[in-house]
C-alpha atoms as a PDB file:
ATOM      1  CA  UNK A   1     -22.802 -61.076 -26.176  1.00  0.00           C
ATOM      2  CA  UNK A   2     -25.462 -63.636 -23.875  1.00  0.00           C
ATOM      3  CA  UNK A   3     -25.438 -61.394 -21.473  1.00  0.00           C
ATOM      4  CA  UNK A   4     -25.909 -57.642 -23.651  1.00  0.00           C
ATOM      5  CA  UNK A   5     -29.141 -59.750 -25.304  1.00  0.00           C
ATOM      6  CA  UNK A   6     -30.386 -60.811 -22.054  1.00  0.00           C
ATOM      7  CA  UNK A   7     -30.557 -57.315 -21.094  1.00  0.00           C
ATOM      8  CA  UNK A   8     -31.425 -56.094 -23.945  1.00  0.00           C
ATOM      9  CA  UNK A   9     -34.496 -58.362 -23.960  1.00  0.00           C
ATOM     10  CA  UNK A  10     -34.777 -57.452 -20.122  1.00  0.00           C
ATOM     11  CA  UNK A  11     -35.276 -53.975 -21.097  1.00  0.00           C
ATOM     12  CA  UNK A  12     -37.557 -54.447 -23.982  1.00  0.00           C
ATOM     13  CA  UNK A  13     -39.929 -56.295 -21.542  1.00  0.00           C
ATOM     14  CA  UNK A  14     -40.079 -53.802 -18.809  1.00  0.00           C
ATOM     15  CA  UNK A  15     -40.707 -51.070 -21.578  1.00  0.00           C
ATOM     16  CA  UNK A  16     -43.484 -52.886 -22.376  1.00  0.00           C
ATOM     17  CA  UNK A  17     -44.516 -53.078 -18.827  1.00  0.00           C
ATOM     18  CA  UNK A  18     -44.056 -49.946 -18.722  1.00  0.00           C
ATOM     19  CA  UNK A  19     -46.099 -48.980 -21.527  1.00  0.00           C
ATOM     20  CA  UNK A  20     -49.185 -51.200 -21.207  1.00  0.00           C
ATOM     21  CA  UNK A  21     -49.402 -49.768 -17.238  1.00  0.00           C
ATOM     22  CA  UNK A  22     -49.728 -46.051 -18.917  1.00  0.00           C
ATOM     23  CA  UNK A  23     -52.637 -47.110 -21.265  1.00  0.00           C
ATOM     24  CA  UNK A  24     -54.503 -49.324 -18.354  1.00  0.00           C
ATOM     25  CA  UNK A  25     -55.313 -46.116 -16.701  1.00  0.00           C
ATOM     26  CA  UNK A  26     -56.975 -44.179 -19.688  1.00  0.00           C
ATOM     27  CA  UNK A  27     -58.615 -47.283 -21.033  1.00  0.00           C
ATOM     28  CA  UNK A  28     -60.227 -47.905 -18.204  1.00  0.00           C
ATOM     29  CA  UNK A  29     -61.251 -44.606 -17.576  1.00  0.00           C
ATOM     30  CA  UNK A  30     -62.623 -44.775 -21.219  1.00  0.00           C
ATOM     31  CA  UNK A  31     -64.415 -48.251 -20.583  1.00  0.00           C
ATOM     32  CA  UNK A  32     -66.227 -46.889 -17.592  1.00  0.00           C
ATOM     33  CA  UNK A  33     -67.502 -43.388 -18.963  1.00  0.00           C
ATOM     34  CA  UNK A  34     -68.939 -45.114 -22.042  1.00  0.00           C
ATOM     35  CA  UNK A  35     -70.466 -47.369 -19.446  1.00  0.00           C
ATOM     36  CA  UNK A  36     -71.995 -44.956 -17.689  1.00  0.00           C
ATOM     37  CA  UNK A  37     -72.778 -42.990 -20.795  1.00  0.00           C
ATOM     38  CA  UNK A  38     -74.994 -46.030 -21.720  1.00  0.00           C
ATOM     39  CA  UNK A  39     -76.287 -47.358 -18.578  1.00  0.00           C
ATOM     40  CA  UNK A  40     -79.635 -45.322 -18.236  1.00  0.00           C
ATOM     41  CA  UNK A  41     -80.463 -42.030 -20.343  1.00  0.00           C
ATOM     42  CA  UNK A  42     -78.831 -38.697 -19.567  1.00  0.00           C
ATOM     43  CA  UNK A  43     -79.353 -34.813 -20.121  1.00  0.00           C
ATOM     44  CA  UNK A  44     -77.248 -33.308 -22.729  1.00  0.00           C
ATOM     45  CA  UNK A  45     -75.214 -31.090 -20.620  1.00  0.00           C
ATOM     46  CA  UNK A  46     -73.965 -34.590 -19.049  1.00  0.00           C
ATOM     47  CA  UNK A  47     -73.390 -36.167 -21.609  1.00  0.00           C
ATOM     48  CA  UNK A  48     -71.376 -33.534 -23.044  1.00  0.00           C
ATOM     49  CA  UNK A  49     -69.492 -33.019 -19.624  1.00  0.00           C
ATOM     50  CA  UNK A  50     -68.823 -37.504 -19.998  1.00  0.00           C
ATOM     51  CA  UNK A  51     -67.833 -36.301 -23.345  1.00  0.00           C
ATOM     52  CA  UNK A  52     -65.385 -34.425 -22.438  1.00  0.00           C
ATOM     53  CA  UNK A  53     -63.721 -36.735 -19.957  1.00  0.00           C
ATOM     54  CA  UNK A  54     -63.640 -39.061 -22.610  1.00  0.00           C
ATOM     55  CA  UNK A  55     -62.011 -36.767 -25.229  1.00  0.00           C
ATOM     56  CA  UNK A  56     -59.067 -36.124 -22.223  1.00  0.00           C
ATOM     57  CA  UNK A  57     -58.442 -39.926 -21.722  1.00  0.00           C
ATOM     58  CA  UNK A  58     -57.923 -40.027 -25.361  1.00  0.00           C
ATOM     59  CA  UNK A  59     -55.773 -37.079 -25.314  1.00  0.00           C
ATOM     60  CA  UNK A  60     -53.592 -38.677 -22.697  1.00  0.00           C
ATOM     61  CA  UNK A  61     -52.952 -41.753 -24.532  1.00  0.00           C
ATOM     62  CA  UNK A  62     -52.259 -39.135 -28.133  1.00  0.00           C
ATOM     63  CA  UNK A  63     -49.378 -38.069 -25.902  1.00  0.00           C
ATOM     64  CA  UNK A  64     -48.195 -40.896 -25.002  1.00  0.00           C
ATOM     65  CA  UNK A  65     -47.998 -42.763 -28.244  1.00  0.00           C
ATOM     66  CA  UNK A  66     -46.371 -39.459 -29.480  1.00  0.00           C
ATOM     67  CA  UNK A  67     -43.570 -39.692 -27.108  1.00  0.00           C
ATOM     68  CA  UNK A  68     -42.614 -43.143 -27.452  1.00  0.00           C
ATOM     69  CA  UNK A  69     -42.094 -42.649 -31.428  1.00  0.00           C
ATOM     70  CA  UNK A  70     -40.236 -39.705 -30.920  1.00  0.00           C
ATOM     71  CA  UNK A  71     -38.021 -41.770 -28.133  1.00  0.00           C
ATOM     72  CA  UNK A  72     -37.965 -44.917 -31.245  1.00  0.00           C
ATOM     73  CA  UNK A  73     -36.842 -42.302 -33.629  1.00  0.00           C
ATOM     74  CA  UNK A  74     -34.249 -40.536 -31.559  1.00  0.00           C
ATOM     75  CA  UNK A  75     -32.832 -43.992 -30.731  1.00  0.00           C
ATOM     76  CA  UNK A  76     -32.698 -45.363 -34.636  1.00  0.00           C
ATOM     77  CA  UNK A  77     -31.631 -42.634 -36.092  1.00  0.00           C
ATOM     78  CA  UNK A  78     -28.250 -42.843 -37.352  1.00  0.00           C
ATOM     79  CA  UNK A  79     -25.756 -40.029 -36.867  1.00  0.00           C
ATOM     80  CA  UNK A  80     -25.752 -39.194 -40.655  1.00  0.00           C
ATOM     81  CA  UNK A  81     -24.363 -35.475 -42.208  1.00  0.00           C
ATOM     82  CA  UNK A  82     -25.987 -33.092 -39.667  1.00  0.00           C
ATOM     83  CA  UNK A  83     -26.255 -29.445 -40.305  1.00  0.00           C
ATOM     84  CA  UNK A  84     -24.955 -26.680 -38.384  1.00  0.00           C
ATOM     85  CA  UNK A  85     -26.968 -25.890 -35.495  1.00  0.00           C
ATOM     86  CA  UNK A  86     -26.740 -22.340 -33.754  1.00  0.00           C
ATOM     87  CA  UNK A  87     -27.334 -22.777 -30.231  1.00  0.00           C
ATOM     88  CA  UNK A  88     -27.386 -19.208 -29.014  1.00  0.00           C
ATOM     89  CA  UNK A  89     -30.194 -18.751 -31.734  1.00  0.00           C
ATOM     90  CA  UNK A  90     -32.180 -21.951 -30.700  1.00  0.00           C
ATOM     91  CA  UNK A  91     -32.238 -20.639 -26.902  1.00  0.00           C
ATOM     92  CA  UNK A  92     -33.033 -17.168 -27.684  1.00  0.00           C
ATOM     93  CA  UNK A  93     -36.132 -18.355 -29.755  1.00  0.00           C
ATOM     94  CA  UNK A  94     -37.498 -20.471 -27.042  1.00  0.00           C
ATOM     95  CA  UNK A  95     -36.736 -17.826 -24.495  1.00  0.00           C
ATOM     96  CA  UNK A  96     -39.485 -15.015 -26.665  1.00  0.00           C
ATOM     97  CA  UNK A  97     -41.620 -18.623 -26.736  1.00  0.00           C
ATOM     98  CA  UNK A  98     -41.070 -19.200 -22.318  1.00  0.00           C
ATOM     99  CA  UNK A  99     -41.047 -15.460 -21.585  1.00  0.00           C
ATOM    100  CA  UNK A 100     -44.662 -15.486 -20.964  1.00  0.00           C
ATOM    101  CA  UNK A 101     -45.498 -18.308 -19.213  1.00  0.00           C
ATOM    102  CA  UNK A 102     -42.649 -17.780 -16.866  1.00  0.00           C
ATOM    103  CA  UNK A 103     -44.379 -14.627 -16.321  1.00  0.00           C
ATOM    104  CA  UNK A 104     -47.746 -15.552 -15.816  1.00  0.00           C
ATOM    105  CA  UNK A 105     -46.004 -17.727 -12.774  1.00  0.00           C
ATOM    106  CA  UNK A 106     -43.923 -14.508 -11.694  1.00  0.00           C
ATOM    107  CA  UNK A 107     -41.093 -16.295 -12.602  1.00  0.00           C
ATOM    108  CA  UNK A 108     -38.133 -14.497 -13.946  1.00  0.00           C
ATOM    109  CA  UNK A 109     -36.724 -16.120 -17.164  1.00  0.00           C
ATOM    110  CA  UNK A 110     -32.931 -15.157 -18.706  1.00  0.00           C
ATOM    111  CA  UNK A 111     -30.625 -16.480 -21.301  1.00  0.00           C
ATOM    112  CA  UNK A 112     -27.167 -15.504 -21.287  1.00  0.00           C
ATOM    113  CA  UNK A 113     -24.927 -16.138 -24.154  1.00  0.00           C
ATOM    114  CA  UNK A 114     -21.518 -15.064 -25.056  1.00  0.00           C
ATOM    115  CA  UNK A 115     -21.273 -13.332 -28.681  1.00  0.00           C
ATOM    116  CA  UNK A 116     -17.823 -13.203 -29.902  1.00  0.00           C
ATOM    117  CA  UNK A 117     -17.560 -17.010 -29.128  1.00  0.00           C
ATOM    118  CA  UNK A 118     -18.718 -19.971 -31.796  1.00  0.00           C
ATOM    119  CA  UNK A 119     -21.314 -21.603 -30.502  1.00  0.00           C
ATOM    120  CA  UNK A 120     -22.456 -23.724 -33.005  1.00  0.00           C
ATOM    121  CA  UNK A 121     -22.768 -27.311 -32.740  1.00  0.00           C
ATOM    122  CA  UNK A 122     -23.965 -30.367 -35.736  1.00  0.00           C
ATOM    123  CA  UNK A 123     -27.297 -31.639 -35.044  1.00  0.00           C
ATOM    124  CA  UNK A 124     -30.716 -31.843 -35.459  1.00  0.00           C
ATOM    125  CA  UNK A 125     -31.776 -28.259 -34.890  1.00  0.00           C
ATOM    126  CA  UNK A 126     -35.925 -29.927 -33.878  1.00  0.00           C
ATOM    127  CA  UNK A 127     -34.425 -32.601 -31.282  1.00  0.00           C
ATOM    128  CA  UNK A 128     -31.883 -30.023 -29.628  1.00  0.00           C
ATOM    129  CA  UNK A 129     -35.071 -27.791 -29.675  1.00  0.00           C
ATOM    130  CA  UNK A 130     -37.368 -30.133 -28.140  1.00  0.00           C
ATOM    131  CA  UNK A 131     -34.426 -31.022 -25.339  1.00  0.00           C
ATOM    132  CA  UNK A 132     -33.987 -27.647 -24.404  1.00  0.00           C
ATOM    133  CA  UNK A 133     -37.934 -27.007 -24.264  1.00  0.00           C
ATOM    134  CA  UNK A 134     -38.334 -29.246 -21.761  1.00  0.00           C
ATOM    135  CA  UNK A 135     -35.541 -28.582 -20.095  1.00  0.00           C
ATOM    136  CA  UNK A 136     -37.079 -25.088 -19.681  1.00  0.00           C
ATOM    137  CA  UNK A 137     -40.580 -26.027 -19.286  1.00  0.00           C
ATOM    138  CA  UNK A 138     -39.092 -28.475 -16.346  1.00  0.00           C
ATOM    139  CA  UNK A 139     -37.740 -25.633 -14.750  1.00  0.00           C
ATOM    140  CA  UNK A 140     -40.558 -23.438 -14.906  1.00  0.00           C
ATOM    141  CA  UNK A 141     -43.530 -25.530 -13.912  1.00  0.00           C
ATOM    142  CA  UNK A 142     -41.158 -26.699 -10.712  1.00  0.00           C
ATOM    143  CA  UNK A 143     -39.996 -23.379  -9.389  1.00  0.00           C
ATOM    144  CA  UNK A 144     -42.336 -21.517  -7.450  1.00  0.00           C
ATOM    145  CA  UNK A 145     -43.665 -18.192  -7.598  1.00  0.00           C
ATOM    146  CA  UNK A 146     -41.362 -15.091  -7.707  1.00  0.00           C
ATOM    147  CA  UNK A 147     -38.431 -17.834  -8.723  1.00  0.00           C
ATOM    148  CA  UNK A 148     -35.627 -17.611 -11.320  1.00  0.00           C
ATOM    149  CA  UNK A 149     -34.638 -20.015 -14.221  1.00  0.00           C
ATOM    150  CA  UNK A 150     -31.376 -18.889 -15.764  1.00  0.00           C
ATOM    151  CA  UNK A 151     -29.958 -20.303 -18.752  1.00  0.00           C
ATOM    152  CA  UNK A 152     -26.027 -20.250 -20.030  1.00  0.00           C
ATOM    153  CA  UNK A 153     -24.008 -21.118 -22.841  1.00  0.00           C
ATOM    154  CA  UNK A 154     -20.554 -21.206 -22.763  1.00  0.00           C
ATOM    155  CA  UNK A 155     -18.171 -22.998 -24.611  1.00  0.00           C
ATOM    156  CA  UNK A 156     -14.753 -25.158 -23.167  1.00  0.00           C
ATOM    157  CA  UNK A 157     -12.001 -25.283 -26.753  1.00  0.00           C
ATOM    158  CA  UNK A 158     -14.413 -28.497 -27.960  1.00  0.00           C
ATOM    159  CA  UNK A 159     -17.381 -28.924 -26.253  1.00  0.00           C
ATOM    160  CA  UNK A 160     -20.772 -26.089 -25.621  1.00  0.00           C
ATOM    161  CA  UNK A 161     -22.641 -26.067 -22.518  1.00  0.00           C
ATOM    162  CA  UNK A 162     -25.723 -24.793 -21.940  1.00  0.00           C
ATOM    163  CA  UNK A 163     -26.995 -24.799 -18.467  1.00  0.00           C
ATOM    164  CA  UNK A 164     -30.517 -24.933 -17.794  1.00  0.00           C
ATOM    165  CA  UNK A 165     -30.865 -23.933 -13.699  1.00  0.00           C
ATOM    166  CA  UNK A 166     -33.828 -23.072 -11.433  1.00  0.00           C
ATOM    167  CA  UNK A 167     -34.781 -21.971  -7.410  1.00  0.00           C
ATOM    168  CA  UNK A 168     -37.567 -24.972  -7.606  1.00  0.00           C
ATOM    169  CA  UNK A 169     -38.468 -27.452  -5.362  1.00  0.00           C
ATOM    170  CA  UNK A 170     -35.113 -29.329  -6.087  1.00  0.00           C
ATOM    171  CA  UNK A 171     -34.867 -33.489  -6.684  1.00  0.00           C
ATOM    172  CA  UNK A 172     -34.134 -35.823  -3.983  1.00  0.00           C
ATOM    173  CA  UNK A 173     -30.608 -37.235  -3.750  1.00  0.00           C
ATOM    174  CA  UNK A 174     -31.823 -40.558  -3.882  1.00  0.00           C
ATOM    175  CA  UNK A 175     -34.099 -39.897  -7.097  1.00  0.00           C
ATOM    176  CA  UNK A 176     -31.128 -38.486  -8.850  1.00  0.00           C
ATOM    177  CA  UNK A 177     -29.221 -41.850 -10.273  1.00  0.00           C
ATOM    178  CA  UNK A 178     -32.619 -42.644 -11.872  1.00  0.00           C
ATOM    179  CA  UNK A 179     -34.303 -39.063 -13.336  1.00  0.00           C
ATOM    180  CA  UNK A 180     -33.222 -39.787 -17.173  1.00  0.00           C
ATOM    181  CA  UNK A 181     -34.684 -43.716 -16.935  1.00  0.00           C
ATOM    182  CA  UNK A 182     -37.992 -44.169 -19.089  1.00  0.00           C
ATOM    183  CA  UNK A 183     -41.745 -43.576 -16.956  1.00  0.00           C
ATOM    184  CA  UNK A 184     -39.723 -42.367 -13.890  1.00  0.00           C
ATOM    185  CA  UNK A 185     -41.165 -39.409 -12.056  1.00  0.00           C
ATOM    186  CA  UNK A 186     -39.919 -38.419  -9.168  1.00  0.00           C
ATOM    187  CA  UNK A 187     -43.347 -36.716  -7.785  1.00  0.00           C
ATOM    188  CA  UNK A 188     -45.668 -39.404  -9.218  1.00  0.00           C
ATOM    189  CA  UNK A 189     -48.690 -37.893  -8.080  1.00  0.00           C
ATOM    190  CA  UNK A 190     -47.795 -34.208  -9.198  1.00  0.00           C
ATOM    191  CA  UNK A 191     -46.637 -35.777 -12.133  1.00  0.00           C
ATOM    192  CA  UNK A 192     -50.141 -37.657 -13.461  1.00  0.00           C
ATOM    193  CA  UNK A 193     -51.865 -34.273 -12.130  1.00  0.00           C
ATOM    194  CA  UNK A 194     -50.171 -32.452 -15.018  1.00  0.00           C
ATOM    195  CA  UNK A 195     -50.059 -35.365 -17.743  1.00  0.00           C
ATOM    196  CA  UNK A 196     -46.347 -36.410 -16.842  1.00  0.00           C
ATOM    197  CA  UNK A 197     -45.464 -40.046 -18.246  1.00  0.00           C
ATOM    198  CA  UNK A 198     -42.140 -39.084 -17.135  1.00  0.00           C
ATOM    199  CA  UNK A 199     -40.561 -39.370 -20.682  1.00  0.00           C
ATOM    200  CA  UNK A 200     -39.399 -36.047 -21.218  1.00  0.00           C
ATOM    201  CA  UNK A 201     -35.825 -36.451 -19.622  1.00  0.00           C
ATOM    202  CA  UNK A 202     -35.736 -39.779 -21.018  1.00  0.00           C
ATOM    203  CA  UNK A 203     -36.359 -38.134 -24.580  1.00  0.00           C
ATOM    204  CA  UNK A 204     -33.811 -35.381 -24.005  1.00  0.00           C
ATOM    205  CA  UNK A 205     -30.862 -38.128 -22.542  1.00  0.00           C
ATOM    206  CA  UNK A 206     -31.371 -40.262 -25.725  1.00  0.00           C
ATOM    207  CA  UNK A 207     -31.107 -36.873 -28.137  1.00  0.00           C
ATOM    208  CA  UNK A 208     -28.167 -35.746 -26.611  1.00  0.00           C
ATOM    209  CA  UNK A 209     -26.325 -39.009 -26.403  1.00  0.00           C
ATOM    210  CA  UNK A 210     -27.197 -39.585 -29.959  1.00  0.00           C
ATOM    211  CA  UNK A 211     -25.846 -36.261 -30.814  1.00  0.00           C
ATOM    212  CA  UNK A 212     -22.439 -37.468 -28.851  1.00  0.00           C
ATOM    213  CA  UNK A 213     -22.994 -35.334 -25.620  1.00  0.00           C
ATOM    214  CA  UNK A 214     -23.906 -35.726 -22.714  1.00  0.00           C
ATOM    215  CA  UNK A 215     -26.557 -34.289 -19.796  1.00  0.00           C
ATOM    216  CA  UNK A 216     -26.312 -34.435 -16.216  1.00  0.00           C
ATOM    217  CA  UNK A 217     -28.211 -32.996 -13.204  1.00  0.00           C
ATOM    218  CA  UNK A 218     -27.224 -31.355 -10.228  1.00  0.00           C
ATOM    219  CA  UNK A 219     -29.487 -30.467  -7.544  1.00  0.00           C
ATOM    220  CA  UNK A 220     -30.774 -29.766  -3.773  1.00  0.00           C
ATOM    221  CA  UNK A 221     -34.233 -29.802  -2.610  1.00  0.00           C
ATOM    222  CA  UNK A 222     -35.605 -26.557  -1.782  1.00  0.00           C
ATOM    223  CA  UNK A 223     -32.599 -24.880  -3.469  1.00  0.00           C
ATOM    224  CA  UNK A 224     -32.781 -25.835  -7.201  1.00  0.00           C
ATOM    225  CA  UNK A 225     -31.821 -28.060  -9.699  1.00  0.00           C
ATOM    226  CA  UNK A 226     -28.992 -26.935 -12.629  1.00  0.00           C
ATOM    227  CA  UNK A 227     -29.352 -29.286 -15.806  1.00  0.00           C
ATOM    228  CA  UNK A 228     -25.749 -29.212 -17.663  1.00  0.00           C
ATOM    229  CA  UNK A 229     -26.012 -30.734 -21.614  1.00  0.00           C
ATOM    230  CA  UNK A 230     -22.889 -30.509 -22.966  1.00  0.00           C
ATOM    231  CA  UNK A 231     -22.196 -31.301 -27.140  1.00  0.00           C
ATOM    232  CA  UNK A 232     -19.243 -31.673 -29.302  1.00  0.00           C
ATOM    233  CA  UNK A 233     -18.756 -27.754 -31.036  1.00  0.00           C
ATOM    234  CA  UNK A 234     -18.631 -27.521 -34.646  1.00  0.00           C
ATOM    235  CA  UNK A 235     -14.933 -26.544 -36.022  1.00  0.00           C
ATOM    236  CA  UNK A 236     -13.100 -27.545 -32.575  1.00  0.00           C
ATOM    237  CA  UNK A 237      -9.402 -26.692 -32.938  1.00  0.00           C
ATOM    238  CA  UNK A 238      -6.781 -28.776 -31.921  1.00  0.00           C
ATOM    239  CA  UNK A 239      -5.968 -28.648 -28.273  1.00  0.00           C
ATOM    240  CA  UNK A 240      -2.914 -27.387 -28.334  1.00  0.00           C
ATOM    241  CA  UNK A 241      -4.063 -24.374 -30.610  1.00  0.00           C
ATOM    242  CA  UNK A 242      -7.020 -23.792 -28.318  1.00  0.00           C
ATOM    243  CA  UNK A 243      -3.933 -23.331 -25.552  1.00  0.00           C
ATOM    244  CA  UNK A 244      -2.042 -21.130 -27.361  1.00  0.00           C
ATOM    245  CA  UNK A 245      -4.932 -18.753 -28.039  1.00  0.00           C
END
């Protein structure tokens, strides 16, 4: 019990860590603008353009605060009476939602689902949304032009994959073990470029392992990268029955 405090303690600390070095950056961006802004008089079209900067800095640490309460909510939320959840619906909403951006990147986009097959799991229908949006939006901002990201759903007797794949840029083998820990990014520059804390896989681990599945990653650099999450189906029959059928 010493020793699950201890880390649980260890953890807490390097969170914070964590945190506080994600805020130093935009606060100190912040600090310095307003110094500037103040240091001597200025035109109005540069003050505006300081403005601006400003208003991103702030934006950056909106997201950020956002994240971490959805990651505190996922994780203290208990698992409660869920309601039925229609996967095959969720993914074919967000796949009218992705269709364009994929193709404003040439990027071809597909969802493939079985239709005489259940695939309904209980859940959250907003957290399962938000893991398979970034799932997707993962896919599509790291898979260059004239690309593919395929998605599938198929269902083993008691459990419903979906898997979310791509022809990107791929993920080291040595960054694997460590893509679903909290403020990793695997391309750290790439990843501040575009506003990354690295908290969206951490998000979508902690939703599916609160929903009692699982996700894991698969991939090959310069080949792709195939994202499995795999939950508990609603109305799973017995084994045996599932045999005999």
């Amino acid at each position: 019990m010493l020793e699950r405090l201890d880390e649980s303690f260890q953890h807490e600390r390097q969170l914070t860590s964590d945190v506080s070095h994600e805020l130093r950056t935009p606060l100190g961006m912040l600090k310095t603008q307003l110094s500037l802004a103040r240091s001597r008089p200025r035109e109005a079209d540069e003050l505006r353009e300081m403005m601006r900067a400003m208003e991103g800095d702030v934006d950056r640490m909106t997201r950020l605060t956002e994240q971490m309460l959805t990651l505190a909510r996922v994780e203290q939320a208990g698992p409660g009476n869920r309601p039925r959840v229609a996967l095959g619906d969720v993914l074919s909403t967000l796949h009218t939602e992705f269709t364009p951006v994929a193709e404003g990147r040439s990027i071809k986009l597909t969802v493939s689902a079985p239709t005489e097959i259940d695939l309904t799991v209980e859940g959250d229908v907003e957290q399962l949304r938000q893991v398979f949006a970034n799932l997707m939006e993962n896919a599509i901002k790291y898979t260059p032009a004239d690309g593919n990201v395929d998605i599938r759903i198929e269902r083993d007797w008691s459990v419903v994959h979906v898997n979310v794949s791509d022809t990107g840029v791929g993920i080291p083998a040595s960054e694997l073990p460590r893509v679903f820990e909290r403020f990793h990014r695997v391309d750290t520059a790439r990843a501040r470029e575009s506003g990354s804390f690295g908290l969206g896989l951490a998000i979508a681990n902690t939703s599916v392992t609160a929903h009692g599945g699982k996700i894991d990653v698969q991939s090959a650099e310069a080949v792709g990268t195939t994202f499995t999450v795999s939950l508990p189906a609603e109305n799973s029959p017995p084994r045996d029955q599932a045999h005999n059928t």
